[in-house]
C-alpha atoms as a PDB file:
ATOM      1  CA  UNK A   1       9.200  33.567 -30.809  1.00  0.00           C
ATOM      2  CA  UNK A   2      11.308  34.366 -27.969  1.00  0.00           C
ATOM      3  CA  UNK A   3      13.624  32.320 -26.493  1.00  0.00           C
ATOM      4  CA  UNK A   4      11.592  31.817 -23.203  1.00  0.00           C
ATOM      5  CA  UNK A   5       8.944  30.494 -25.417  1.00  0.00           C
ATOM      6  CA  UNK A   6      11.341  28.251 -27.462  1.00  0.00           C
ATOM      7  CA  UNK A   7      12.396  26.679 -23.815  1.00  0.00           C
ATOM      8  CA  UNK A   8       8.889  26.289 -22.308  1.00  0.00           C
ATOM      9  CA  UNK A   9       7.876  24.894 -25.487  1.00  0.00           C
ATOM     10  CA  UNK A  10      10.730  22.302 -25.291  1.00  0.00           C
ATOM     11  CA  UNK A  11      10.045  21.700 -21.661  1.00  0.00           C
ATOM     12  CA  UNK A  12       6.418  20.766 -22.412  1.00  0.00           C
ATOM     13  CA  UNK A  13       7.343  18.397 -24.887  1.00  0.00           C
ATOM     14  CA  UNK A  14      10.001  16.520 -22.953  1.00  0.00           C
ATOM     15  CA  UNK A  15       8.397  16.275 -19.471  1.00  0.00           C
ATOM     16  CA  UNK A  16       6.983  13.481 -18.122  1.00  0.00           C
ATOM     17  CA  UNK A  17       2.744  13.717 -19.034  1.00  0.00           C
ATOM     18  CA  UNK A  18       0.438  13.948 -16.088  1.00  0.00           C
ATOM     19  CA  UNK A  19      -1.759  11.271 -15.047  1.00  0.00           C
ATOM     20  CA  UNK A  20      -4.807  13.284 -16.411  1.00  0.00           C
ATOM     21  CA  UNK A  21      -2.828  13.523 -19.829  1.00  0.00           C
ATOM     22  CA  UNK A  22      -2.639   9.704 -20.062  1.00  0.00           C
ATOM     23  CA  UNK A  23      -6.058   8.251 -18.977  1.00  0.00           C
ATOM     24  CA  UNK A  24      -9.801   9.281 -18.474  1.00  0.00           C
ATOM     25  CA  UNK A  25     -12.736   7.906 -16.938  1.00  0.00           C
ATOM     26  CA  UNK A  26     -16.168   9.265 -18.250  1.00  0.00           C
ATOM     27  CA  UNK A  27     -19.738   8.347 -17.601  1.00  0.00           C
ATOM     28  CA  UNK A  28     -23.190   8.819 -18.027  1.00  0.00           C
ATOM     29  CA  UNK A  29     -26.709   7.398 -16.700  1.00  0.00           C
ATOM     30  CA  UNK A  30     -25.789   4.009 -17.784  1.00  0.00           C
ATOM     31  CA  UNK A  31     -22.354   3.554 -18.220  1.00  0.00           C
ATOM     32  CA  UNK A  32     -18.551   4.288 -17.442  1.00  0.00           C
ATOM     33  CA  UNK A  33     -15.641   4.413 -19.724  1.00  0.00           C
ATOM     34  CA  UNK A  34     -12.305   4.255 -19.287  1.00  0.00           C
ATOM     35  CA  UNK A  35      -9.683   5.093 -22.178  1.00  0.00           C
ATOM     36  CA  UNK A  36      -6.231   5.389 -22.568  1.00  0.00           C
ATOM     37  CA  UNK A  37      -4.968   9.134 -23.934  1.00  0.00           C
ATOM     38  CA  UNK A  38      -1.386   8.538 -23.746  1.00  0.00           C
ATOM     39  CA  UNK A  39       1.472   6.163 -22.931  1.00  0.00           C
ATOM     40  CA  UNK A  40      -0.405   4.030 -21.189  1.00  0.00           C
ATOM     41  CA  UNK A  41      -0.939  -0.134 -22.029  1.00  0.00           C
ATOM     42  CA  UNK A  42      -3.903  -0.622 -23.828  1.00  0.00           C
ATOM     43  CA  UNK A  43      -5.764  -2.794 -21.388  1.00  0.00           C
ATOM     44  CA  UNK A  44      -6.536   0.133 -18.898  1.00  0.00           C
ATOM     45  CA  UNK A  45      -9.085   1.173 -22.024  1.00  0.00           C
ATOM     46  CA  UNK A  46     -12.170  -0.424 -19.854  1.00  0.00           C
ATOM     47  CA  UNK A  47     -15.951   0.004 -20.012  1.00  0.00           C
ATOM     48  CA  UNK A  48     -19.020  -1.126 -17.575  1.00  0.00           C
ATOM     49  CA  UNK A  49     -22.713  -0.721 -16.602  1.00  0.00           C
ATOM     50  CA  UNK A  50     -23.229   1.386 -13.516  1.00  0.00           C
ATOM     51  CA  UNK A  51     -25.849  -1.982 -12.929  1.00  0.00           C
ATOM     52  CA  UNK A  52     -23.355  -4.424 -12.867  1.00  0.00           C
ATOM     53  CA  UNK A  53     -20.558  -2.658  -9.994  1.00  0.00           C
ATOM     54  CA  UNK A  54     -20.667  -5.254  -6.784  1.00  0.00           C
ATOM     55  CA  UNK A  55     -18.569  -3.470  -4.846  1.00  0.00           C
ATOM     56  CA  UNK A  56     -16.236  -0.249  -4.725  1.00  0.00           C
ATOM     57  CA  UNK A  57     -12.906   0.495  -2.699  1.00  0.00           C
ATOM     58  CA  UNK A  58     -10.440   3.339  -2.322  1.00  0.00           C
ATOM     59  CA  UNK A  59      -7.346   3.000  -1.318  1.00  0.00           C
ATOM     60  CA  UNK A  60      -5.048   5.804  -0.226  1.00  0.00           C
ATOM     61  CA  UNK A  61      -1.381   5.875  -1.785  1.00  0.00           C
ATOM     62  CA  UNK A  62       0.057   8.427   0.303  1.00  0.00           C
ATOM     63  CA  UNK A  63       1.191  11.927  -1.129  1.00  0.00           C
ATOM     64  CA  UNK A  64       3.402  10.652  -4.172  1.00  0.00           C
ATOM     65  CA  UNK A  65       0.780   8.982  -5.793  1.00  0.00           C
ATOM     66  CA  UNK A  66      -2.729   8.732  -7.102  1.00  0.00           C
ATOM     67  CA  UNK A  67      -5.254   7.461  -4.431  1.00  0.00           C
ATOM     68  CA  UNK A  68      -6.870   4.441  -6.611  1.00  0.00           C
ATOM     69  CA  UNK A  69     -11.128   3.620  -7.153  1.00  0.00           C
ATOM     70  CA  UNK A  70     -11.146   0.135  -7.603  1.00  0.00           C
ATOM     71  CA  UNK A  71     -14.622  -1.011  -8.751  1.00  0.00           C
ATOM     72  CA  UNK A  72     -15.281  -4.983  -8.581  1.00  0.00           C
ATOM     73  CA  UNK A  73     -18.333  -6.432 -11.371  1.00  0.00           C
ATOM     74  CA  UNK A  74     -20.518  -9.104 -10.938  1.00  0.00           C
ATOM     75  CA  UNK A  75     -19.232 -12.131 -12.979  1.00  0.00           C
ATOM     76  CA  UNK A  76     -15.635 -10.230 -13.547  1.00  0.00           C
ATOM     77  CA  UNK A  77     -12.598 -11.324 -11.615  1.00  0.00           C
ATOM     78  CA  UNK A  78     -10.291  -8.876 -11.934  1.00  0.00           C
ATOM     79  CA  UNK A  79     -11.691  -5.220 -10.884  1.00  0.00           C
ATOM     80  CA  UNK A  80     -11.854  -2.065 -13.179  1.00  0.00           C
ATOM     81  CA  UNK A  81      -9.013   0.299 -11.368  1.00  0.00           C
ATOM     82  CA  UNK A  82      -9.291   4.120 -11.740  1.00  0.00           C
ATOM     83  CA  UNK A  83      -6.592   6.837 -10.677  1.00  0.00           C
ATOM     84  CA  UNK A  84      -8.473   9.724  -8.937  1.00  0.00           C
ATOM     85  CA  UNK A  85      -5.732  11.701 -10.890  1.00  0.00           C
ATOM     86  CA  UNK A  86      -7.239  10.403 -14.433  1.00  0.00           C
ATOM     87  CA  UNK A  87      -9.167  12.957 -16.265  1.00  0.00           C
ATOM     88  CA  UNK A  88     -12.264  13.014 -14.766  1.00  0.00           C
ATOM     89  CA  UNK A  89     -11.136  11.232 -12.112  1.00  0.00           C
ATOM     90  CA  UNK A  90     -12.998  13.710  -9.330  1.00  0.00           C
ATOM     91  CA  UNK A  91     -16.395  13.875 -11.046  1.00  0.00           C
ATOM     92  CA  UNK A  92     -16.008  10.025 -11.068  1.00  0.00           C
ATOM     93  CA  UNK A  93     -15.645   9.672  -7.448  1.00  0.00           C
ATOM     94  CA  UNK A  94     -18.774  11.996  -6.655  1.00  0.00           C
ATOM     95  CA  UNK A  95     -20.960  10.050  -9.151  1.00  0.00           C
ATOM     96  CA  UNK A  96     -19.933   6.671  -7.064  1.00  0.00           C
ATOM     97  CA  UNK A  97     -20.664   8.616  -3.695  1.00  0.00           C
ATOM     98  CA  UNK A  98     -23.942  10.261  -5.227  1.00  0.00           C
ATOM     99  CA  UNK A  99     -25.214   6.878  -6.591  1.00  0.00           C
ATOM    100  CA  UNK A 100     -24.537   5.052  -2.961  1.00  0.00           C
ATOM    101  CA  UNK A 101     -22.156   3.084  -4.199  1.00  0.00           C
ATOM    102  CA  UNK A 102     -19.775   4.132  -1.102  1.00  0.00           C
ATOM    103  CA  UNK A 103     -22.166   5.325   1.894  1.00  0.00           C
ATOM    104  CA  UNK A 104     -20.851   9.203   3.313  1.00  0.00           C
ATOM    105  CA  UNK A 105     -19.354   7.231   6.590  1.00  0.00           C
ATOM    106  CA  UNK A 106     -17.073   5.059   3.971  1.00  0.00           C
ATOM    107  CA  UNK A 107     -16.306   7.933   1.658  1.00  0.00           C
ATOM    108  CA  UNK A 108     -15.585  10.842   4.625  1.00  0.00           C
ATOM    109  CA  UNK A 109     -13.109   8.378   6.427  1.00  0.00           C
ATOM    110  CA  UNK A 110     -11.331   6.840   3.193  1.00  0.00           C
ATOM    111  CA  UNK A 111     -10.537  10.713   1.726  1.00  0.00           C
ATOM    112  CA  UNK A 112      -9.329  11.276   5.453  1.00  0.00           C
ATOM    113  CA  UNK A 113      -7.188   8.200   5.102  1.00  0.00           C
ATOM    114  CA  UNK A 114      -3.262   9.019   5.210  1.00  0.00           C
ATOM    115  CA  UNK A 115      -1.994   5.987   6.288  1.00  0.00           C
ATOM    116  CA  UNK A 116      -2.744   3.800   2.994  1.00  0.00           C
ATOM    117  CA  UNK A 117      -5.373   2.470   4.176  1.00  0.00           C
ATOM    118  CA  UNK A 118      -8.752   0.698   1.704  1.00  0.00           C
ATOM    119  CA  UNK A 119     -12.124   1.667   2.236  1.00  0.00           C
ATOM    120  CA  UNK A 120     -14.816  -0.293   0.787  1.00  0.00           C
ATOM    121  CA  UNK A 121     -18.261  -1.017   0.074  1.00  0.00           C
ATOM    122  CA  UNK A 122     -20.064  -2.993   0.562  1.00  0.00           C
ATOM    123  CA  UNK A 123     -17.752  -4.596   3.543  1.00  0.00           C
ATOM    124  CA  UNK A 124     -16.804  -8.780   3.001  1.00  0.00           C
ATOM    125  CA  UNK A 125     -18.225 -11.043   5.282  1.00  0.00           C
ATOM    126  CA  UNK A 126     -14.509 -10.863   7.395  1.00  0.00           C
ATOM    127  CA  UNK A 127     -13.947  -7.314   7.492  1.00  0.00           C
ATOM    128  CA  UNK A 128     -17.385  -6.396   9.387  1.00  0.00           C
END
C-alpha cells in the first residue's frame, strides 16, 4: 500500500459522511420507507402507504443544503420529511411527480425555486 492510499484511506474514514451515506428513502407500489444508514437519530427511520399521503411540499434550501420533500398523512400530525440528497432521494421525487402527487406546474416551478421558497400540493384553502 502506498502512501497515497494510506492518506485517502484515512481521509475517507475521517470526513464528514454524505447525506446519501446517512439516510435512504425506498419504495414500491404500495409503500415508502425511510431508514437511517448512519449517524443519524433514529426517528427519521419512517414508513407509509402511498394511499394515505394528503399532501406533498418542497421546499428549496438554497445551494448549501438539501432541498427537503415533506409529505403530510391523513390522521398524522407531524409530516414524513425527506432530503432530496438521501439515497434515493431523486427516484423518490419522480415517483411523487409520476403518481400526481405534485402536478408538472407545481413540480417545474418548485425545482426552479432559488429563493427558498415551498411548493405544495394540494394548495390550503389560504394559499389559493
Amino acid at each position: 500500500m502506498t502512501f497515497f492510499d494510506r492518506l485517502a484511506g484515512w481521509w475517507r474514514s475521517h470526513r464528514p459522511k454524505q447525506l446519501g451515506e446517512q439516510l435512504a428513502v425506498a419504495f414500491d407500489d404500495d409503500a415508502v420507507t425511510v431508514r437511517v444508514l448512519a449517524d443519524l437519530d433514529a426517528e427519521w427511520n419512517q414508513t407509509f402507504r402511498w394511499a394515505d399521503v394528503a399532501r406533498v411540499c418542497f421546499t428549496d434550501t438554497g445551494l448549501y443544503h438539501s432541498d427537503l420533500i415533506r409529505v403530510q398523512l391523513h390522521r398524522q400530525d407531524k409530516p414524513v420529511v425527506v432530503p432530496l440528497e438521501a439515497a434515493g432521494g431523486p427516484q423518490f421525487f419522480g415517483a411523487i411527480c409520476d403518481r400526481g402527487l405534485l402536478p408538472d406546474e407545481v413540480w417545474r416551478r418548485a425545482i426552479g425555486d432559488t429563493r427558498g421558497g415551498t411548493h405544495c400540493w394540494p394548495p390550503l384553502e389560504r394559499e389559493a
